[in-house]
C-alpha atoms as a PDB file:
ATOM      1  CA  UNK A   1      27.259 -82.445  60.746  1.00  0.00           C
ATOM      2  CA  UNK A   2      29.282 -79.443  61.581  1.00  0.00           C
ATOM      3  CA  UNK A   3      33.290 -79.482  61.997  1.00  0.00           C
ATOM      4  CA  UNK A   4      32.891 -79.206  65.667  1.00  0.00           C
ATOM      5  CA  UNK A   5      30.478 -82.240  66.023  1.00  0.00           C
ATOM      6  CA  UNK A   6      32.617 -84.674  64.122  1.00  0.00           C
ATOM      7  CA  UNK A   7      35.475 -83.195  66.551  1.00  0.00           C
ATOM      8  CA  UNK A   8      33.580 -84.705  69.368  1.00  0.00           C
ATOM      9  CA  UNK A   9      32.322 -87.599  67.431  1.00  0.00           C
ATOM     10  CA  UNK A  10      36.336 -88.694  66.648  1.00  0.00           C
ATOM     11  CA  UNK A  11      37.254 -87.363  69.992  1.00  0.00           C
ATOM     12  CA  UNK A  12      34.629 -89.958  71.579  1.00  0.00           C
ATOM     13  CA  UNK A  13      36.527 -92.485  69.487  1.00  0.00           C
ATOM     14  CA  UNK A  14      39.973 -91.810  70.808  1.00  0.00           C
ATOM     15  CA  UNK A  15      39.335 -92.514  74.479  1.00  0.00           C
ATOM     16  CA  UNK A  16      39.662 -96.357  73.950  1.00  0.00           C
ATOM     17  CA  UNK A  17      43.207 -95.356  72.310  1.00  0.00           C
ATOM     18  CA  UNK A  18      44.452 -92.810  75.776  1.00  0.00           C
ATOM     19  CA  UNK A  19      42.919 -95.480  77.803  1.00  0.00           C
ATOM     20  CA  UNK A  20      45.119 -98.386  76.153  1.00  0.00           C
ATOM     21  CA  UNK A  21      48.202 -95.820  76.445  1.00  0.00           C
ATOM     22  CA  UNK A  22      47.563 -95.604  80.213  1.00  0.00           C
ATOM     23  CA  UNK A  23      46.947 -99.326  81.025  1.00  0.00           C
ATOM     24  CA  UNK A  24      50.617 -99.296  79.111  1.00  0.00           C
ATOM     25  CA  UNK A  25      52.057 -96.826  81.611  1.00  0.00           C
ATOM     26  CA  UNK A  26      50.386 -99.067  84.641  1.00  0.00           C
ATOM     27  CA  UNK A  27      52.213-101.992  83.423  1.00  0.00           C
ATOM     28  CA  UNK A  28      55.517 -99.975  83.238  1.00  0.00           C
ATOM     29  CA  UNK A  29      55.059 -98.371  86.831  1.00  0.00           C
ATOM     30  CA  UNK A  30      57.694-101.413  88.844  1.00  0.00           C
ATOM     31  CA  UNK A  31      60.353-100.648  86.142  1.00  0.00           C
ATOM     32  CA  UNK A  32      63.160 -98.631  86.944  1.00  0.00           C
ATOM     33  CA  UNK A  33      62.636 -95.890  84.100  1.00  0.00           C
ATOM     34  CA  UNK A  34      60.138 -93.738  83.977  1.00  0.00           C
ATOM     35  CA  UNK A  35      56.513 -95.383  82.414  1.00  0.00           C
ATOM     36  CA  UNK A  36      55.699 -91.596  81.724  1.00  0.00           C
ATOM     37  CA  UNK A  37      57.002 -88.559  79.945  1.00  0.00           C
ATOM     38  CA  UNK A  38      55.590 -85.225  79.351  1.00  0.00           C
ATOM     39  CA  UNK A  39      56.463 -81.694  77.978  1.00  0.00           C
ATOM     40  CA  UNK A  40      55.500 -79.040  75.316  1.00  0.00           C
ATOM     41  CA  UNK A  41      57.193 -78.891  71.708  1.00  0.00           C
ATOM     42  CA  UNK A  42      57.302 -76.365  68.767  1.00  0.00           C
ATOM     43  CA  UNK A  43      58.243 -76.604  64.715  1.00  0.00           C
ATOM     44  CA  UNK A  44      58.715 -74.584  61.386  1.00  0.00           C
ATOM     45  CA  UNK A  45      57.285 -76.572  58.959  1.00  0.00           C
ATOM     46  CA  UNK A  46      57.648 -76.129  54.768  1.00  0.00           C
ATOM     47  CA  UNK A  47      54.294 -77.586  53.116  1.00  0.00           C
ATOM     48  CA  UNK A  48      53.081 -78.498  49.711  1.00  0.00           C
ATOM     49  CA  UNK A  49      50.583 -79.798  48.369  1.00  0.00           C
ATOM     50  CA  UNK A  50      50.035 -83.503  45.927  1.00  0.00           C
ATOM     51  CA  UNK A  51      48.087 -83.660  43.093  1.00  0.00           C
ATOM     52  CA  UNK A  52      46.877 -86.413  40.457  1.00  0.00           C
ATOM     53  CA  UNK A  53      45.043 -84.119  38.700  1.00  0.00           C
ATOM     54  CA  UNK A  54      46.418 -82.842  35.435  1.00  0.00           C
ATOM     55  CA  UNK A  55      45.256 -78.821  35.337  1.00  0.00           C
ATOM     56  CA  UNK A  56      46.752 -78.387  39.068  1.00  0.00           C
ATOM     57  CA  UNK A  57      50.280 -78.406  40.072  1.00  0.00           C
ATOM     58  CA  UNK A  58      52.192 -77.406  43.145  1.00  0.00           C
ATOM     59  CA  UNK A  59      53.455 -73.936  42.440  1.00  0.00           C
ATOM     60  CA  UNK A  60      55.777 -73.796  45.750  1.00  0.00           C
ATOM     61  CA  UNK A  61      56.002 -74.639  49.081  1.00  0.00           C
ATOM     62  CA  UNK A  62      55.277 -72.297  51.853  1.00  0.00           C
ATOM     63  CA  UNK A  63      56.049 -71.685  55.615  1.00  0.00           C
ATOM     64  CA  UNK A  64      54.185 -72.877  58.589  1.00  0.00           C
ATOM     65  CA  UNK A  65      54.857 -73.492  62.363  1.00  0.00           C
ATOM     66  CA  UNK A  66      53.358 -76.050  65.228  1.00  0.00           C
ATOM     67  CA  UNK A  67      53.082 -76.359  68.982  1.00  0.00           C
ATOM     68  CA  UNK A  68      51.902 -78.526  71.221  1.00  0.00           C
ATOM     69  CA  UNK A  69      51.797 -80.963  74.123  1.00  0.00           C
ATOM     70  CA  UNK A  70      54.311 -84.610  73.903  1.00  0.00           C
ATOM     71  CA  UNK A  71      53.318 -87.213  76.293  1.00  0.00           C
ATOM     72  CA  UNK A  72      55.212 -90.466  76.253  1.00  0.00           C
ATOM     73  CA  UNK A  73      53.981 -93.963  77.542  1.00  0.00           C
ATOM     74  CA  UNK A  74      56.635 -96.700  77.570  1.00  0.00           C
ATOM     75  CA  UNK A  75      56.383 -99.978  76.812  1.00  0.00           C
ATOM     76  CA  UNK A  76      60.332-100.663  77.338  1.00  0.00           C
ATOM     77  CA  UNK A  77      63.023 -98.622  78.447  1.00  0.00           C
ATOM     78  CA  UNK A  78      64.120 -98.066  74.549  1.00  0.00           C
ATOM     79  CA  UNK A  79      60.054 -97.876  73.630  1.00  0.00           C
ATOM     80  CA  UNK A  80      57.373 -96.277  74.092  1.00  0.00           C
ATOM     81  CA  UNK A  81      54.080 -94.531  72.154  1.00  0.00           C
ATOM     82  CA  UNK A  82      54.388 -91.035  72.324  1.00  0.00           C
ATOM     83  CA  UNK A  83      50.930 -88.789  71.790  1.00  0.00           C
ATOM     84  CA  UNK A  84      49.359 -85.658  72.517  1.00  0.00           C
ATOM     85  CA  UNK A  85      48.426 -82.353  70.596  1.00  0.00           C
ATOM     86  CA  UNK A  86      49.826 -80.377  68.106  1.00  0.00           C
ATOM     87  CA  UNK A  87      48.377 -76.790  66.850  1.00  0.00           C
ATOM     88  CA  UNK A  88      49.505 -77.038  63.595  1.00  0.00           C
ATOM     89  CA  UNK A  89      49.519 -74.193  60.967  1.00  0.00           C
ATOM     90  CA  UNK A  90      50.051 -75.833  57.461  1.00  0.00           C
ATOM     91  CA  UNK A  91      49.916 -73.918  54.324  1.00  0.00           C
ATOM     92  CA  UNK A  92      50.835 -74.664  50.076  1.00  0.00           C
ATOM     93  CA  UNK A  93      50.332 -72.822  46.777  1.00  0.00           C
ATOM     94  CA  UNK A  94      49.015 -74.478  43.254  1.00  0.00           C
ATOM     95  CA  UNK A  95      49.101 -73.317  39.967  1.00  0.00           C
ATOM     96  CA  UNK A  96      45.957 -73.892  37.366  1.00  0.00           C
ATOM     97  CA  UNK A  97      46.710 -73.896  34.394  1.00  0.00           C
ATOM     98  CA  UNK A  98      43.932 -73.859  30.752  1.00  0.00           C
ATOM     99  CA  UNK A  99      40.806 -71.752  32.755  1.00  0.00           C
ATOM    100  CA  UNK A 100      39.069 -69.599  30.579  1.00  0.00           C
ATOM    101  CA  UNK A 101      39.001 -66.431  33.390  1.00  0.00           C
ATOM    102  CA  UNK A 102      36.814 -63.773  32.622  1.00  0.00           C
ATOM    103  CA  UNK A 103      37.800 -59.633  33.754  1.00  0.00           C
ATOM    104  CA  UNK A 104      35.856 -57.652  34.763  1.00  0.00           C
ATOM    105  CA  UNK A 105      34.758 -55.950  31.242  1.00  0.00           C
ATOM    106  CA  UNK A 106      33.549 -59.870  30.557  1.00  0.00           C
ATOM    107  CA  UNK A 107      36.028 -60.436  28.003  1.00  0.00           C
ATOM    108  CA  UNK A 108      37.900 -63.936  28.465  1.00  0.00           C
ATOM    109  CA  UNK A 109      41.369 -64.238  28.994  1.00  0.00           C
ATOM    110  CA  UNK A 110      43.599 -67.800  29.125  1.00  0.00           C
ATOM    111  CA  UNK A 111      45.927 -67.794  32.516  1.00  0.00           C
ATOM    112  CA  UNK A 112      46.418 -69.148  35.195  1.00  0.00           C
ATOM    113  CA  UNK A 113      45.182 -69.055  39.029  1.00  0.00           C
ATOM    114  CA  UNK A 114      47.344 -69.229  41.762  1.00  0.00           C
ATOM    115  CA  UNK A 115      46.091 -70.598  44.857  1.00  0.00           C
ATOM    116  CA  UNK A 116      47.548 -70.184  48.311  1.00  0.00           C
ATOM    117  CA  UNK A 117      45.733 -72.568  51.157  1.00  0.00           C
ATOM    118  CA  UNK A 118      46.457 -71.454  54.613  1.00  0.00           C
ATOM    119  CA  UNK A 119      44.929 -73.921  57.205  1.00  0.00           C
ATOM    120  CA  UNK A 120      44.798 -74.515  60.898  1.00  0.00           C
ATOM    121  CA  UNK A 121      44.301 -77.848  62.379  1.00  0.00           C
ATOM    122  CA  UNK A 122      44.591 -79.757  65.942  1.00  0.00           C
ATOM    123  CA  UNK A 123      46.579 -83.279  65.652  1.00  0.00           C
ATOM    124  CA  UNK A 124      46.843 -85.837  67.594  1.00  0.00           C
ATOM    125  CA  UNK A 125      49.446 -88.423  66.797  1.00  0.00           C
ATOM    126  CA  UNK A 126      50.022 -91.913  67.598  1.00  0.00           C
ATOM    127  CA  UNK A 127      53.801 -92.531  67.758  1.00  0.00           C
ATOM    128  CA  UNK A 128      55.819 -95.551  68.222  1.00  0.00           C
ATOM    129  CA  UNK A 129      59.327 -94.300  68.877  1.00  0.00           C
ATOM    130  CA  UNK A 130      62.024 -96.524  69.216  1.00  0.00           C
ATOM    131  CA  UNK A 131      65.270 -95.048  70.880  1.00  0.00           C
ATOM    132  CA  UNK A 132      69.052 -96.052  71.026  1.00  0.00           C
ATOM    133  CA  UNK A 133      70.955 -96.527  73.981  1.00  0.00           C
ATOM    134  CA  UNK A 134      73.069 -93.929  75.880  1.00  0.00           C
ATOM    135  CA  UNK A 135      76.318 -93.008  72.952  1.00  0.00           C
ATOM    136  CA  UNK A 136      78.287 -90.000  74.147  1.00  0.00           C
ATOM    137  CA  UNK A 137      77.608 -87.898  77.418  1.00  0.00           C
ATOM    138  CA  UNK A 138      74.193 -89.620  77.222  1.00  0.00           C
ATOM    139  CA  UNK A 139      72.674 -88.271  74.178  1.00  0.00           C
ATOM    140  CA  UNK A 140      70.343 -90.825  72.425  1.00  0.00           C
ATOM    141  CA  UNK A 141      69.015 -91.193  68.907  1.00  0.00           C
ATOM    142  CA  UNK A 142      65.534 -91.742  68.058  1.00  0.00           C
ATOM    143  CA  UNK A 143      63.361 -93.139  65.159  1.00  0.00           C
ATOM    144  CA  UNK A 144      59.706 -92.570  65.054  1.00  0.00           C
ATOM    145  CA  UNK A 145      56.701 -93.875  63.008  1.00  0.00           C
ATOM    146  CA  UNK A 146      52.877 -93.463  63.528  1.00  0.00           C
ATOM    147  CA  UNK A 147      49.693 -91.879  62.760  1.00  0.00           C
ATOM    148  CA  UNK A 148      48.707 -88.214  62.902  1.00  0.00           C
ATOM    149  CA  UNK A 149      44.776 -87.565  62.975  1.00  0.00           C
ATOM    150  CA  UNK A 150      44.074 -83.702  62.008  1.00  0.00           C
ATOM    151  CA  UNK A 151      41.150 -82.142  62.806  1.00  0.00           C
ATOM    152  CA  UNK A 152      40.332 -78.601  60.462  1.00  0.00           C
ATOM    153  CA  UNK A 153      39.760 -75.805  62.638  1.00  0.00           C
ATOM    154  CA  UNK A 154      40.345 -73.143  60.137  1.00  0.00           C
ATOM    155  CA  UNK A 155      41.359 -72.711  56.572  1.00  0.00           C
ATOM    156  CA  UNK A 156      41.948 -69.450  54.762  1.00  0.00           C
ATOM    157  CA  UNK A 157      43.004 -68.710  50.953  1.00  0.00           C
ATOM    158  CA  UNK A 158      44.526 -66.169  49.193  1.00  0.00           C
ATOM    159  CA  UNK A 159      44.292 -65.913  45.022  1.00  0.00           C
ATOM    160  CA  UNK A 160      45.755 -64.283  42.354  1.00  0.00           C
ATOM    161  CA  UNK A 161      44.776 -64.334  38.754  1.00  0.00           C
ATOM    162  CA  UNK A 162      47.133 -63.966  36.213  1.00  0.00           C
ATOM    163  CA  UNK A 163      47.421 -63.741  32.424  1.00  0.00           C
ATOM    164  CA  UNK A 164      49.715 -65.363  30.278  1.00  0.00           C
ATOM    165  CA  UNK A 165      51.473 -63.219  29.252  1.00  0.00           C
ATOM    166  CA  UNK A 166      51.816 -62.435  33.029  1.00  0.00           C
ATOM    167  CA  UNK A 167      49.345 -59.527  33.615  1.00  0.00           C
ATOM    168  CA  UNK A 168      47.962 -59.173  37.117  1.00  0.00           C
ATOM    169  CA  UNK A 169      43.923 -59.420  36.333  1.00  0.00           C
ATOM    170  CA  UNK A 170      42.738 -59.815  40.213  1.00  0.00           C
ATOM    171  CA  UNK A 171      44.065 -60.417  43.437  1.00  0.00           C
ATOM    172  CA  UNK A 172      42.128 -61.327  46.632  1.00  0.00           C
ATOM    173  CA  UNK A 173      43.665 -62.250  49.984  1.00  0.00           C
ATOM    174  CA  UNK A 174      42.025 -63.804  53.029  1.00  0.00           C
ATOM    175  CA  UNK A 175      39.073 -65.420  52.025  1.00  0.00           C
ATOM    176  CA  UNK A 176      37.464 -67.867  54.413  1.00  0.00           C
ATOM    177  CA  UNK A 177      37.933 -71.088  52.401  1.00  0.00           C
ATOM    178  CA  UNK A 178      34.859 -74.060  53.141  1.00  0.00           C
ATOM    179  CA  UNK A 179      36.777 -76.404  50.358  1.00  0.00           C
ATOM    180  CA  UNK A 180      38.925 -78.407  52.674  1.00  0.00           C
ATOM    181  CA  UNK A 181      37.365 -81.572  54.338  1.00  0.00           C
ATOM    182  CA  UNK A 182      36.868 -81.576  58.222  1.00  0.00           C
ATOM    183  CA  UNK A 183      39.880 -84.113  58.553  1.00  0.00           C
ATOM    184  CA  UNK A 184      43.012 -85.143  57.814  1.00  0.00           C
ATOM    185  CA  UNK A 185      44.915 -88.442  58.043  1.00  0.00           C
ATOM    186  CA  UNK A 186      48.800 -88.751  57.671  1.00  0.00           C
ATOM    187  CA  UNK A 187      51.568 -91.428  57.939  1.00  0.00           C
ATOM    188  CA  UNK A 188      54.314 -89.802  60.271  1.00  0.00           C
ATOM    189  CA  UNK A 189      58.418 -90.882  59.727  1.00  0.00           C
ATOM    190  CA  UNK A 190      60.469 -89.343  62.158  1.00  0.00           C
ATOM    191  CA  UNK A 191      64.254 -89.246  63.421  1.00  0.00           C
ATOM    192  CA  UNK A 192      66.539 -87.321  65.858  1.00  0.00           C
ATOM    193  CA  UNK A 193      68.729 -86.989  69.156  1.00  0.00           C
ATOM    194  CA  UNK A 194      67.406 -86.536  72.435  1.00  0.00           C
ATOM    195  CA  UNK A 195      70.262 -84.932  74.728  1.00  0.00           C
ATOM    196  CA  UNK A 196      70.147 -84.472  78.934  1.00  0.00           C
ATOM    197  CA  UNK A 197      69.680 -80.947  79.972  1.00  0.00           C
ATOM    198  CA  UNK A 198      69.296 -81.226  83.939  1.00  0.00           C
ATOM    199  CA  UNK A 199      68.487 -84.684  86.223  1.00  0.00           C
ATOM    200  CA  UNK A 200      65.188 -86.088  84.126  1.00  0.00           C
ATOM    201  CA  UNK A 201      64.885 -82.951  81.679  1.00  0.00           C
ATOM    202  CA  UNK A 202      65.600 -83.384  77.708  1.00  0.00           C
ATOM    203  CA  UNK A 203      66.052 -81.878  74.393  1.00  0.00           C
ATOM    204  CA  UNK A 204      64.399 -83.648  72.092  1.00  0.00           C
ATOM    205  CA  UNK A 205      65.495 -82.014  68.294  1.00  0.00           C
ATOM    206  CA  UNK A 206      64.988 -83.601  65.256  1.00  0.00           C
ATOM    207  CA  UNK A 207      63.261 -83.895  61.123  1.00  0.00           C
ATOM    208  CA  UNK A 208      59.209 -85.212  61.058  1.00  0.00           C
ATOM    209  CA  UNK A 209      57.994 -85.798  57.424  1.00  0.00           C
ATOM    210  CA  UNK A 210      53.982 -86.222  57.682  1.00  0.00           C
ATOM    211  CA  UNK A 211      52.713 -87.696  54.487  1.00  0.00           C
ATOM    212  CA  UNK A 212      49.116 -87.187  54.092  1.00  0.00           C
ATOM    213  CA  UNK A 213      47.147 -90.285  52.111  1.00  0.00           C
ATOM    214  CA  UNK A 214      43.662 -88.496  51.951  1.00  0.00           C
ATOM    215  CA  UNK A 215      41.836 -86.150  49.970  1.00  0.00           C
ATOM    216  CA  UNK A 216      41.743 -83.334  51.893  1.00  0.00           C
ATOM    217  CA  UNK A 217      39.508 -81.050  49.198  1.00  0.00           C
ATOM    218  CA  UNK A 218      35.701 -81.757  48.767  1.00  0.00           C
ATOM    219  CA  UNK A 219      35.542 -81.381  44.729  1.00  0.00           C
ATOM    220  CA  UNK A 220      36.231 -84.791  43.980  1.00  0.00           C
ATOM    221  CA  UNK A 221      38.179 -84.379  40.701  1.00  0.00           C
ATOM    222  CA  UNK A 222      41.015 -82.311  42.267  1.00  0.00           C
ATOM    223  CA  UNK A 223      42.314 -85.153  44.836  1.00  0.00           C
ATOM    224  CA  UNK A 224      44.892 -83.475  46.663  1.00  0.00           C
ATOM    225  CA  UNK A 225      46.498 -83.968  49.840  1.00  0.00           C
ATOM    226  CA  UNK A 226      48.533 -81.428  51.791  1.00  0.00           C
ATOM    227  CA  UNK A 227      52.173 -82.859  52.722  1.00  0.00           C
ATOM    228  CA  UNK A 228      54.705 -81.406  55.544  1.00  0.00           C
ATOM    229  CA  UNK A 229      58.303 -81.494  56.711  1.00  0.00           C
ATOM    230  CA  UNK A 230      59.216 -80.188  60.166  1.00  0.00           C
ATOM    231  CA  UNK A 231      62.120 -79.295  62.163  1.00  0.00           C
ATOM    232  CA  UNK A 232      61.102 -79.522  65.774  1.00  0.00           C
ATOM    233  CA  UNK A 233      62.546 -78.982  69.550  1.00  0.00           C
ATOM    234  CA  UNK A 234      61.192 -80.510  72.232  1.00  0.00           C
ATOM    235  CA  UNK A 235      61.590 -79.899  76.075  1.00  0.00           C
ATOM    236  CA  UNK A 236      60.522 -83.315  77.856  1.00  0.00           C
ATOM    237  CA  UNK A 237      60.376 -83.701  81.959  1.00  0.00           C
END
């Protein structure tokens, strides 16, 4: 089954979920808030990757960015399940360490091989976000917990091989990589302030850490999962 038919296939899934979401919106419609939210977000993220596996370690994390779509169905004025899409670019380096890595003249040479993972995926997050009631000049704070579902629409790598004794022996940048499994499934902590801009517009700013508990690379003896933090801003209407 290709990437894009499980897509559809979890997609198919989902629609019970959005349809749940909405039926919570209907119930909220007599209330005097709002039952629905909407508006378009963005975030620098710093990844890394988890590993249990001895030979490979996290050599740093690196730089990535998201964007998407927030919708927010309330259950109570102070609750709600917040959803939608997020592009997210999410990228990490490892280190392996005791490879026998042959040059090309054939003769072996101990090192290492640096591995930089630069992947694209769509997520769509489940939220339940709990919010505080009005402090100062209205501006709330906000606590968030949920489920993140990410779908692998690309994934690129970039390698260098190095002795050590720390000579350069190859370097390669841009591969297509085909090791990362077709999804990824994440426990998502978040917290932050939401502050009125104009009538029923906010700023939504805050800290996301998304904790992935899957494998997220086919070879089963490497069992690692790709972890984020995020800085985000939020315009909601």
């Amino acid at each position: 089954m290709t990437i894009f038919a499980q897509a559809i296939s979890i997609f198919q899934k989902m629609k019970r979920l959005f349809l749940i979401l909405f039926l919570f919106g209907t119930l909220s419609l007599q209330a005097q808030h709002k039952p629905f939210q909407f508006g378009f977000r963005g975030g620098v993220n710093l990844g890394w990757f988890k590993t249990d596996n001895e030979f490979i370690k996290n050599e740093s994390a690196q730089w990535g960015a998201s964007w998407g779509f927030v919708a927010d169905f309330f259950l109570m004025e102070n609750y709600s399940l917040s959803s939608g899409f997020n592009v997210l670019y999410l990228n990490g380096e490892t280190k392996r360490d005791g490879l026998n890595i042959e040059d090309e003249g054939d003769i072996q040479i101990n090192g290492y091989i640096y591995t930089k993972i630069r992947s694209k995926y769509i997520q769509i997050p489940v939220i339940f976000t709990m919010k505080t009631n009005n402090i100062k000049d209205k501006i709330r704070i906000y606590g968030q917990i949920g489920y993140g579902l990410g779908i692998l629409l690309q994934s690129k790598m970039d390698v260098r091989i190095v002795s050590y004794d720390g000579e350069l022996i190859a370097e390669s940048n841009g591969q297509e990589y085909e090791g990362l499994t077709a999804t990824r499934s994440s426990l998502i902590l978040g917290v932050g302030v939401e502050v009125p801009l104009h009538k029923s517009t906010y700023l939504r700013t805050g800290f996301t850490f998304d904790n992935c508990f899957i494998d997220v690379i086919k070879a089963d003896e490497l069992n690692m999962r790709n972890n984020f933090v995020e800085f985000n801003l939020s315009i909601i209407f």
